[in-house]
Every structure is written in C-alpha cells, then in structure tokens.
PDB file of N, CA and C in Angstrom:
ATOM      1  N   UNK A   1     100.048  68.864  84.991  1.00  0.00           N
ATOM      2  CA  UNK A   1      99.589  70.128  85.530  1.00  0.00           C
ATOM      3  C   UNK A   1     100.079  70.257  86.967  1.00  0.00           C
ATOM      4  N   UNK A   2     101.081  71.180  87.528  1.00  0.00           N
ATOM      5  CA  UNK A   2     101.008  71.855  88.590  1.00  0.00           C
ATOM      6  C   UNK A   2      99.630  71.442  89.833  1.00  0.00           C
ATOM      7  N   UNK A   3     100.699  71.308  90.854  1.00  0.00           N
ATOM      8  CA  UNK A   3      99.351  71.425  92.121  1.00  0.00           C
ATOM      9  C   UNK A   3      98.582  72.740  91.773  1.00  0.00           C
ATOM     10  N   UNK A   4      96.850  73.396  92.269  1.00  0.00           N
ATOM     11  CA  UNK A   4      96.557  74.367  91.583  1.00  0.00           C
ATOM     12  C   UNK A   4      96.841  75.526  92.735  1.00  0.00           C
ATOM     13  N   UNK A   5      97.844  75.136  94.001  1.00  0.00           N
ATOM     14  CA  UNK A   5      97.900  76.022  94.978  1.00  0.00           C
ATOM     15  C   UNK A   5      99.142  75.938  95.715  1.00  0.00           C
ATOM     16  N   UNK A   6      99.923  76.644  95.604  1.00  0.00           N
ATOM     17  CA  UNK A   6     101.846  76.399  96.007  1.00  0.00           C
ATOM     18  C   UNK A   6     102.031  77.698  97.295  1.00  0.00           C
ATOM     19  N   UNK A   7     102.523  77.271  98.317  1.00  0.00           N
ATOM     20  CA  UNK A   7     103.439  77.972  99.342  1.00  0.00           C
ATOM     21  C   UNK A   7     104.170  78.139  98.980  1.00  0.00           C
ATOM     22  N   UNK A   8     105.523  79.764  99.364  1.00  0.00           N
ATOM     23  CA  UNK A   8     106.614  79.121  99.358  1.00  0.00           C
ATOM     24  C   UNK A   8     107.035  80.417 100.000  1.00  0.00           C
ATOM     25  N   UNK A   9     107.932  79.648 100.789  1.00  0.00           N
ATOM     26  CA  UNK A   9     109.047  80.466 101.931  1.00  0.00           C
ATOM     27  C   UNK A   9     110.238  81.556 101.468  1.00  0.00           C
ATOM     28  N   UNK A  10     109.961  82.814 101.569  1.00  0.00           N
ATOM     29  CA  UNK A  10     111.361  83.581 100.699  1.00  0.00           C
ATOM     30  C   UNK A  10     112.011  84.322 101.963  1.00  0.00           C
ATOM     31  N   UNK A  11     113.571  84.191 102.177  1.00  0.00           N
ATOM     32  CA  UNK A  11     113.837  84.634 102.798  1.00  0.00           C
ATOM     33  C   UNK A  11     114.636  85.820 102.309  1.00  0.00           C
ATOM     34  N   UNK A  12     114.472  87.146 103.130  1.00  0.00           N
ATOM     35  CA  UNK A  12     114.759  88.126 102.315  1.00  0.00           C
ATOM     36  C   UNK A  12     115.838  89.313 103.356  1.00  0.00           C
ATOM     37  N   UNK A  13     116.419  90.242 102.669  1.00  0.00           N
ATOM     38  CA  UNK A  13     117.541  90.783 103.885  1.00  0.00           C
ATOM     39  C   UNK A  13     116.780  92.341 103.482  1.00  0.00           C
ATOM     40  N   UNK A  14     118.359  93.144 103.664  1.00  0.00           N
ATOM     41  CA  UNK A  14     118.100  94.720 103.564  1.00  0.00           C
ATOM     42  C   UNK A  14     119.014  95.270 102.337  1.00  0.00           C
ATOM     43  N   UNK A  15     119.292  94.553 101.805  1.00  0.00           N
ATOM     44  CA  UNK A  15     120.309  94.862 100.696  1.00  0.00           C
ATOM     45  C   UNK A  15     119.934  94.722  99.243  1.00  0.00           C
ATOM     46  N   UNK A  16     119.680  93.089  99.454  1.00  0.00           N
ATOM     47  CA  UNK A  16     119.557  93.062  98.105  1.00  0.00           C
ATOM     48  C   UNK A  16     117.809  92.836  97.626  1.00  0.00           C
ATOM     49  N   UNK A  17     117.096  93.252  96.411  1.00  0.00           N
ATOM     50  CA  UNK A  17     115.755  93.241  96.323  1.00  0.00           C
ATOM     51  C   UNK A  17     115.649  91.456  95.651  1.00  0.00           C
ATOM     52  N   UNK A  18     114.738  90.754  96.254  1.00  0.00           N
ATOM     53  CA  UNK A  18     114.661  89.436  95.958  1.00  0.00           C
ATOM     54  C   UNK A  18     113.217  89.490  94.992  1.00  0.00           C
ATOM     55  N   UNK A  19     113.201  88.939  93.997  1.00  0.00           N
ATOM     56  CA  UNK A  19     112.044  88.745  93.270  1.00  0.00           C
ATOM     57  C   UNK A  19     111.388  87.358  93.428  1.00  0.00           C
ATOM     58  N   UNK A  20     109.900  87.691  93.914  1.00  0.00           N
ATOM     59  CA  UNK A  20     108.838  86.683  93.668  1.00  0.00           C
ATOM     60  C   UNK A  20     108.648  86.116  92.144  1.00  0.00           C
ATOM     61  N   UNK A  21     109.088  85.088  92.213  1.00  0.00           N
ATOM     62  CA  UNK A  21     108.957  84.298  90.826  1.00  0.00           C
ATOM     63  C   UNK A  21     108.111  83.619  90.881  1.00  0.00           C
ATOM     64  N   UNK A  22     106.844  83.368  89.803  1.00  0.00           N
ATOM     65  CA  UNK A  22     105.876  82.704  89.462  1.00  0.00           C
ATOM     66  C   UNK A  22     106.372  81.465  89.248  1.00  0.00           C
ATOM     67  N   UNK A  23     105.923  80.519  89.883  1.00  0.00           N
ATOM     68  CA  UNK A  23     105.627  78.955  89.600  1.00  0.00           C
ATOM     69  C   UNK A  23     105.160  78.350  88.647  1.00  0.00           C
ATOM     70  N   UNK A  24     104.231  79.316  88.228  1.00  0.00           N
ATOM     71  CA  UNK A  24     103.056  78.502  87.112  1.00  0.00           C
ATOM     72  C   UNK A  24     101.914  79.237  86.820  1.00  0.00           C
ATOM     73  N   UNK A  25     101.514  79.632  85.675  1.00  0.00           N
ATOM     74  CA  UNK A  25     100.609  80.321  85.362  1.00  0.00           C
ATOM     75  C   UNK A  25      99.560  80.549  86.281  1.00  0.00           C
ATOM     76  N   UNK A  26      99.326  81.737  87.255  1.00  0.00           N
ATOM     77  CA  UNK A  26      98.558  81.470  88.318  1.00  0.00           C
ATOM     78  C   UNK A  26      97.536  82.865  87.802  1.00  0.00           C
ATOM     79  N   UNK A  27      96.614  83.131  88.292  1.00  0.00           N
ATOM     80  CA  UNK A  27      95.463  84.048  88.973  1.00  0.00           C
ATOM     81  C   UNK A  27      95.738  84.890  89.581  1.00  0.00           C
ATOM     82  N   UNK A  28      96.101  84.426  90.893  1.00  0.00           N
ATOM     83  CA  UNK A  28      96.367  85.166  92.293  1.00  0.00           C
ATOM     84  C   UNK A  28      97.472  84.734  93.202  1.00  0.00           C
ATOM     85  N   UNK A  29      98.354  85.916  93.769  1.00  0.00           N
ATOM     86  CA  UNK A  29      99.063  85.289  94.069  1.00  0.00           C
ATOM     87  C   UNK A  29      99.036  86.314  95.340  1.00  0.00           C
ATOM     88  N   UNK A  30      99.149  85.926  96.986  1.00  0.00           N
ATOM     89  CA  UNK A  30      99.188  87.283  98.043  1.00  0.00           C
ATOM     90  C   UNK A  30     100.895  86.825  98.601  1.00  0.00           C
ATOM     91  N   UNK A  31     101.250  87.716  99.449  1.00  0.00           N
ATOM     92  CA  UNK A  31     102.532  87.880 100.016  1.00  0.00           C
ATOM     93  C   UNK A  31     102.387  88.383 101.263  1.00  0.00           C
ATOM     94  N   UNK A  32     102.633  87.700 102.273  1.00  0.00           N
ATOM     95  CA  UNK A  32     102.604  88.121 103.813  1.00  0.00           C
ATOM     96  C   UNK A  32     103.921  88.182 104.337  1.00  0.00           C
ATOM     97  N   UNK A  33     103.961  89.165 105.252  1.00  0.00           N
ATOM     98  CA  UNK A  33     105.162  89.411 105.774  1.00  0.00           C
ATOM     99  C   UNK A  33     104.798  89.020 107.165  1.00  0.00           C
ATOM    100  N   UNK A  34     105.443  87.787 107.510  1.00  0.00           N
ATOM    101  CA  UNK A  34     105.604  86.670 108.570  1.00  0.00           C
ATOM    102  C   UNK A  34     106.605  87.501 109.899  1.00  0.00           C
ATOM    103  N   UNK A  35     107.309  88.188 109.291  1.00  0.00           N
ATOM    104  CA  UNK A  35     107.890  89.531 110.758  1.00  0.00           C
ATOM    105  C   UNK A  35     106.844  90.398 111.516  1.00  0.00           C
ATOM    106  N   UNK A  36     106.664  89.866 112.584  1.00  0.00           N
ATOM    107  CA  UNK A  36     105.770  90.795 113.733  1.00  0.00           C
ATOM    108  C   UNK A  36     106.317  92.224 114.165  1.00  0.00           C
ATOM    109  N   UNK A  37     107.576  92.959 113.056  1.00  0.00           N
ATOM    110  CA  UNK A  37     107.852  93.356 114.031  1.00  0.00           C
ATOM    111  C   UNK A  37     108.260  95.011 113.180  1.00  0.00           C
ATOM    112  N   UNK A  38     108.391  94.103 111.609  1.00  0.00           N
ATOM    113  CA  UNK A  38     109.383  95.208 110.693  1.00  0.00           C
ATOM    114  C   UNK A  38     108.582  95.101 109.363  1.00  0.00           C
ATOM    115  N   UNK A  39     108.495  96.409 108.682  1.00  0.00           N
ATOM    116  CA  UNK A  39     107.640  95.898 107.582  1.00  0.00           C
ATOM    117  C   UNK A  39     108.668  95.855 106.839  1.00  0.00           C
ATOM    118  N   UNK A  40     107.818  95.227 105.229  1.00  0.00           N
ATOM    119  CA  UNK A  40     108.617  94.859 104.299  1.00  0.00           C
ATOM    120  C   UNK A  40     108.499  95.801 103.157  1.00  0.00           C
ATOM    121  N   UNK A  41     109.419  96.138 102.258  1.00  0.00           N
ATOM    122  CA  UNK A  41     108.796  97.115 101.355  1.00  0.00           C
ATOM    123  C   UNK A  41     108.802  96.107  99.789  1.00  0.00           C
ATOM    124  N   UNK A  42     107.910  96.551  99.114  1.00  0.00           N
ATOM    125  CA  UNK A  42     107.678  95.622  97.772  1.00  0.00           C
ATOM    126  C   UNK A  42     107.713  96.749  96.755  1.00  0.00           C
ATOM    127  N   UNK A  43     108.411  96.505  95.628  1.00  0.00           N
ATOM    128  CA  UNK A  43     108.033  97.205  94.396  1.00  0.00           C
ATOM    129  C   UNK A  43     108.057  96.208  93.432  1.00  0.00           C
ATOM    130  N   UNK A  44     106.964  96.656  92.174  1.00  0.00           N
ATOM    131  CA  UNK A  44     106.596  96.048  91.453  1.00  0.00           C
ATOM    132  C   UNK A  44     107.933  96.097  90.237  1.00  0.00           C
ATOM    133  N   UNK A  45     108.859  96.865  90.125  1.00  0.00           N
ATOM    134  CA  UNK A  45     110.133  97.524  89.718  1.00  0.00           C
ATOM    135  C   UNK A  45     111.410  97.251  90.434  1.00  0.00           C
ATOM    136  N   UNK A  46     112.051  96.617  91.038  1.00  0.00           N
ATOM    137  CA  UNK A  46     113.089  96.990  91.812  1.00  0.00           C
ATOM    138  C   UNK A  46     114.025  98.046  91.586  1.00  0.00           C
ATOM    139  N   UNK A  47     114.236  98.673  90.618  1.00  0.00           N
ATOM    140  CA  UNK A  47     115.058  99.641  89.930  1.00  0.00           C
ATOM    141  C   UNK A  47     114.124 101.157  90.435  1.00  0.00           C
ATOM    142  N   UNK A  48     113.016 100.959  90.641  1.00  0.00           N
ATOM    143  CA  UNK A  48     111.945 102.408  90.440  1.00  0.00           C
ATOM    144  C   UNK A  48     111.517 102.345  91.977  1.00  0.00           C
ATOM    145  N   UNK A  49     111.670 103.156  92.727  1.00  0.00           N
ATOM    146  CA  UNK A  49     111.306 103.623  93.744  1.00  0.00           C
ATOM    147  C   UNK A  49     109.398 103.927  93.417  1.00  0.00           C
ATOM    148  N   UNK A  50     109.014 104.200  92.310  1.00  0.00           N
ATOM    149  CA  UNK A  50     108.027 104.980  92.054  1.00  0.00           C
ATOM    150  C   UNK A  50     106.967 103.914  92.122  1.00  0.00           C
ATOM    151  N   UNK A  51     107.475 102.811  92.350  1.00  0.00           N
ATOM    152  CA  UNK A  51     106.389 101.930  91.919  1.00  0.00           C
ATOM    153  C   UNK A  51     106.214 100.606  93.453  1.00  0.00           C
ATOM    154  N   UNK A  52     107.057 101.582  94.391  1.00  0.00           N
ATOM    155  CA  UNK A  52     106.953 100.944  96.060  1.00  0.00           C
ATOM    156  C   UNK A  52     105.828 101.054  97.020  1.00  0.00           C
ATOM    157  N   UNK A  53     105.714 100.120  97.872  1.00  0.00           N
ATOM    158  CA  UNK A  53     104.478  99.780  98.954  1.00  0.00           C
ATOM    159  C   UNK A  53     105.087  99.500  99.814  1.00  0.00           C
ATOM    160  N   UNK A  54     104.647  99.469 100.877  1.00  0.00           N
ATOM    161  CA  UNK A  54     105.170  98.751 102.568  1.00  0.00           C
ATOM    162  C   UNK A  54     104.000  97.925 102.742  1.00  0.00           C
ATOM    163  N   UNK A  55     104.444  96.872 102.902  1.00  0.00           N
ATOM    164  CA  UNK A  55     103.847  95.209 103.571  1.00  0.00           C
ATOM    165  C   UNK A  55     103.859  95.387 105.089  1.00  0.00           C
ATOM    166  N   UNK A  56     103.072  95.764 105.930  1.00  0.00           N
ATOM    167  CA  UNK A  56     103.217  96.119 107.349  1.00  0.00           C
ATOM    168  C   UNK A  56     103.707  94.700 108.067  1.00  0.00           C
ATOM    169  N   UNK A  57     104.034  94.693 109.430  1.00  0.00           N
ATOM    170  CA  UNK A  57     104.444  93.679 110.141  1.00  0.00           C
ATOM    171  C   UNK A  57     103.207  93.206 110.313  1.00  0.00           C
ATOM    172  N   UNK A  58     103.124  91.151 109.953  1.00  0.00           N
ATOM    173  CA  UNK A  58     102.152  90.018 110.133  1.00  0.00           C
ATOM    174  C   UNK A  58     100.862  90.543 108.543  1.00  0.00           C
ATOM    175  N   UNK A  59     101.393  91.675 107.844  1.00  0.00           N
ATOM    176  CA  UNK A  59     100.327  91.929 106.832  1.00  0.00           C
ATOM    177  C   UNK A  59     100.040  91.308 105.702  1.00  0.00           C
ATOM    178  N   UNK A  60      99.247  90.609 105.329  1.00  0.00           N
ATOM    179  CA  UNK A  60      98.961  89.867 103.586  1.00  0.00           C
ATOM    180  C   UNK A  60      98.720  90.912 102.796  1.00  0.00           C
ATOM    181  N   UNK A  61      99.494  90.729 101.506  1.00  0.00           N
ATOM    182  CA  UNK A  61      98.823  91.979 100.526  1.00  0.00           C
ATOM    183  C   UNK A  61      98.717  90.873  99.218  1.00  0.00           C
ATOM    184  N   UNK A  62      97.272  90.120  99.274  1.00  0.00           N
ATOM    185  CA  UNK A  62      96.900  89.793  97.974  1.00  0.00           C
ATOM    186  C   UNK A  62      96.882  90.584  96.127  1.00  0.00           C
ATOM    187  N   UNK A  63      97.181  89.856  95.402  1.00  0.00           N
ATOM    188  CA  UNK A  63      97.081  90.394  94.123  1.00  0.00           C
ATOM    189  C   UNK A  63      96.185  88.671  93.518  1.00  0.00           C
ATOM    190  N   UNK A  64      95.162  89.688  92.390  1.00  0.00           N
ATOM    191  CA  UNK A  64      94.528  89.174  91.728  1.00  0.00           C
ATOM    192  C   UNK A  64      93.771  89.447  90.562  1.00  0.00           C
ATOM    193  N   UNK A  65      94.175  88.494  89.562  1.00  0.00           N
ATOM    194  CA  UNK A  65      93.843  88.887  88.000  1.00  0.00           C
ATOM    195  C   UNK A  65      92.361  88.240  87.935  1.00  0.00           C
ATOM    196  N   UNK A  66      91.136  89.484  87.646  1.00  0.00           N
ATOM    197  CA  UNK A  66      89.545  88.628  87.096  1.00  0.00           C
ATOM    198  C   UNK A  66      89.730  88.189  86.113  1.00  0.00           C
ATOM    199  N   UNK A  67      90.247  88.601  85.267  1.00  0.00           N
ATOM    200  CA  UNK A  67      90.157  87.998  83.625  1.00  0.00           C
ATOM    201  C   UNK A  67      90.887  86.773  83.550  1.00  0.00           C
ATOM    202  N   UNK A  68      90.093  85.486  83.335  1.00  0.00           N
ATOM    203  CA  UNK A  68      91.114  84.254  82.888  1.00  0.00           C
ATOM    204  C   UNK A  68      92.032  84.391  81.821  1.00  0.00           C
ATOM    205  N   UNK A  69      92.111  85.364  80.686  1.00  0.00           N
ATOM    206  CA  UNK A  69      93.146  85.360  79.979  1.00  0.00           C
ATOM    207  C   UNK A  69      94.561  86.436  79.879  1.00  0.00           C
ATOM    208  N   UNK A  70      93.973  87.073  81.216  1.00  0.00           N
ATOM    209  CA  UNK A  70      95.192  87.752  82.009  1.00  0.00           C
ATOM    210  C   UNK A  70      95.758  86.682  82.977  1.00  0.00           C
ATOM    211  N   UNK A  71      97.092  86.687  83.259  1.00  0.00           N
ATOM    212  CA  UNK A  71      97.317  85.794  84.089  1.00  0.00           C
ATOM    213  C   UNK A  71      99.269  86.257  84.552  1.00  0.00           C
ATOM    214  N   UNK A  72      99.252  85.807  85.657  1.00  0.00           N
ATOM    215  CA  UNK A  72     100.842  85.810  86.316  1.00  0.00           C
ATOM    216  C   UNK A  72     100.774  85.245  85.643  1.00  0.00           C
ATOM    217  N   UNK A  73     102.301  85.060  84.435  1.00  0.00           N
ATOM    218  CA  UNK A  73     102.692  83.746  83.752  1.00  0.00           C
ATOM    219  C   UNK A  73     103.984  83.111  84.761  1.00  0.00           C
ATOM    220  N   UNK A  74     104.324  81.898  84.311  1.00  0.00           N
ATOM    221  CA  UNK A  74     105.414  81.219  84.816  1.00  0.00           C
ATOM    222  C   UNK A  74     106.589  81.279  84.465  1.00  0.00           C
ATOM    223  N   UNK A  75     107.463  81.562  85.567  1.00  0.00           N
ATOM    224  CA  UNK A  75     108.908  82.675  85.113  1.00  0.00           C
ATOM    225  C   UNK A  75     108.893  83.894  85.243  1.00  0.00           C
ATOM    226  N   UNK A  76     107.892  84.507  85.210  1.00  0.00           N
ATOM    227  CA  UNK A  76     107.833  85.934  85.626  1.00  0.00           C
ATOM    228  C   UNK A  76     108.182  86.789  87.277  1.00  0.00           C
ATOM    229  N   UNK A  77     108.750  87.896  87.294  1.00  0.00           N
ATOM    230  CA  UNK A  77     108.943  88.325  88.621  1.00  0.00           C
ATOM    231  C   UNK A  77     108.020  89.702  88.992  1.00  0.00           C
ATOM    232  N   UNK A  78     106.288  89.524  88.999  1.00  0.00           N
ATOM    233  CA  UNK A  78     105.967  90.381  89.177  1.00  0.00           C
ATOM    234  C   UNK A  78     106.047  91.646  90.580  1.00  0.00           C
ATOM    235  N   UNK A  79     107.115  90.740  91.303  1.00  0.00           N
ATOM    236  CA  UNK A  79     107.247  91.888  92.682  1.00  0.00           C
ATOM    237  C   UNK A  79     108.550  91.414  93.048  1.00  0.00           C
ATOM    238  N   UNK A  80     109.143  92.578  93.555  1.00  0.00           N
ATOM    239  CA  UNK A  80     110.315  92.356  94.171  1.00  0.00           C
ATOM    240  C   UNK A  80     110.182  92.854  95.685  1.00  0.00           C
ATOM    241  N   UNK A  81     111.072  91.829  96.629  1.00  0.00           N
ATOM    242  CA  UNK A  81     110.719  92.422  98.306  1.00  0.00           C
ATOM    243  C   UNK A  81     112.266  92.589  98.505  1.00  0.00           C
ATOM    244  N   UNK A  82     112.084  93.609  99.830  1.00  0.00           N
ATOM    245  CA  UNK A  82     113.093  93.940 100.378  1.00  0.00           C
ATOM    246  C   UNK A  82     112.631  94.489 101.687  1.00  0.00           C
ATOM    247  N   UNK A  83     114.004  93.573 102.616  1.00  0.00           N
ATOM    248  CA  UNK A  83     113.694  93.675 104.344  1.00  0.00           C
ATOM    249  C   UNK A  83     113.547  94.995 104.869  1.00  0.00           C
ATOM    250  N   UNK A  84     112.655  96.333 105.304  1.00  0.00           N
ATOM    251  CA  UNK A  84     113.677  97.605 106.069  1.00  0.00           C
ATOM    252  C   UNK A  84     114.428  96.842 107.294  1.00  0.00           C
ATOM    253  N   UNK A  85     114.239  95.794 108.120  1.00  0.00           N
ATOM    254  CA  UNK A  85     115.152  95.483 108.829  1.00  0.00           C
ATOM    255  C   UNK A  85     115.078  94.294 108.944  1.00  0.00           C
ATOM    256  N   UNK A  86     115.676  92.961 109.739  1.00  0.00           N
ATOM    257  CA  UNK A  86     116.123  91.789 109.669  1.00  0.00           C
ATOM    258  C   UNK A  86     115.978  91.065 108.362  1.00  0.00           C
ATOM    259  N   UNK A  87     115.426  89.530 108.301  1.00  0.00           N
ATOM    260  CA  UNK A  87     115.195  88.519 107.293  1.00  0.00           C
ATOM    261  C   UNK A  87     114.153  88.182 106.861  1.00  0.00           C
ATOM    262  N   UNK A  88     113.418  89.242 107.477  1.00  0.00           N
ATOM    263  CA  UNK A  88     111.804  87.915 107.122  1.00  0.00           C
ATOM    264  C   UNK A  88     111.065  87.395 108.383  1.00  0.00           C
ATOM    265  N   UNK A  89     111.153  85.849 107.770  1.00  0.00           N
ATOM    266  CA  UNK A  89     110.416  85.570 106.066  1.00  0.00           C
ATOM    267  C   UNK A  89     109.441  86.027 105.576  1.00  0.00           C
ATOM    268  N   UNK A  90     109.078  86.259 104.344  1.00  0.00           N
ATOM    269  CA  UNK A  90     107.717  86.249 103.701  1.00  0.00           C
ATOM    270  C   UNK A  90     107.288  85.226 102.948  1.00  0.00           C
ATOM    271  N   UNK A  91     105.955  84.563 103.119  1.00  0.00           N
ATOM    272  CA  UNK A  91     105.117  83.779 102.927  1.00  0.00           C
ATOM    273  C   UNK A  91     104.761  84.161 101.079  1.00  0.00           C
ATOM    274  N   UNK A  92     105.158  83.802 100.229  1.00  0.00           N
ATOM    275  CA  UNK A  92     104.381  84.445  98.895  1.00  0.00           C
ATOM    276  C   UNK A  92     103.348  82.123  98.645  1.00  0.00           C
ATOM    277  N   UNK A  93     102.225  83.280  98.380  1.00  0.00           N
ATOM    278  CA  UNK A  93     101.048  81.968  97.992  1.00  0.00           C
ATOM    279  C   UNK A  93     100.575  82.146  96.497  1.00  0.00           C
ATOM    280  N   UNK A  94     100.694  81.197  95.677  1.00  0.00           N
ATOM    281  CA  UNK A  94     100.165  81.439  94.663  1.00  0.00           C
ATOM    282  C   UNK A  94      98.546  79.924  93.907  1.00  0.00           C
ATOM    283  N   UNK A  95      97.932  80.771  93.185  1.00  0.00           N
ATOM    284  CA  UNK A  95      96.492  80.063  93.142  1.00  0.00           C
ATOM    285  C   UNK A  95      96.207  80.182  91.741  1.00  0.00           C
ATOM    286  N   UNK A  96      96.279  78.596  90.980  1.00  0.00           N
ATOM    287  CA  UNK A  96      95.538  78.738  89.918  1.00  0.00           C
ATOM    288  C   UNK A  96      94.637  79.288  89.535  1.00  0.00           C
TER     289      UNK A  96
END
C-alpha cells in the first residue's frame, strides 16, 4: 500500500497544459499555486475552456470526494494546469 499522503512538485509554463496525475487511489487531493505573484489557471478539460478556474497567487484549491466508493483513481488526470505567466511551481497534495 502506498504512503496514505504524497507531495509532489509540478512545474508548469504558459504553453503547454500539464496534467495532475493521480498517484494512487486517493480521496482528496488540493493544488496550490506556490507563485506569489501570477495566478494559475486549471481546467478540469484541457481541450474545453468551459470547464476553467484561476488558482490565485500563494492560493490552495482543495478537491474532495465524501463517498468512499467515489474516489480519484490511479492514473487518472483529473485537472490540468497552466502558467498565465512564468513556471510555477504548483504544489498538488494528494490523501488517502
């Protein structure tokens, strides 16, 4: 079994949309944008504009499933980020 709680460092630009990939069947997983300065924009789609958010500069935007038999599975890319300006990083945390 997986540690039940993983960091991990994504470094991200203005071009291309990078997807948060699940580790391991998790619960909850939040995403902070570690830039003080530039927000980040996230869609749950990378292809669909329709389905975009802005991650403000230093902001966490947790996600979390109540139902234990809903779950992020492992391998999955439920969000994709992309820089409006520099690299980053963003912090994505995920929680059994």
């Amino acid at each position: 079994m997986p540690a039940p709680f993983e960091i991990r460092v994504l470094t991200i630009n203005t071009t291309t949309w990078t997807p948060v990939t699940v580790p391991f069947d998790c619960s909850s997983l939040a995403v902070k944008n570690r830039d003080q300065s530039n927000a980040v924009r996230m869609r749950t789609n990378s292809g669909d504009a329709n389905t975009e958010d802005l991650i403000g500069p230093g902001v966490e935007q947790s996600l979390a499933l109540p139902f234990h038999r809903y779950r992020f599975k492992s391998g999955t890319q439920p969000l994709w980020l992309l820089a409006t300006s520099g690299t980053g990083p963003v912090i994505a945390k995920f929680l059994v």
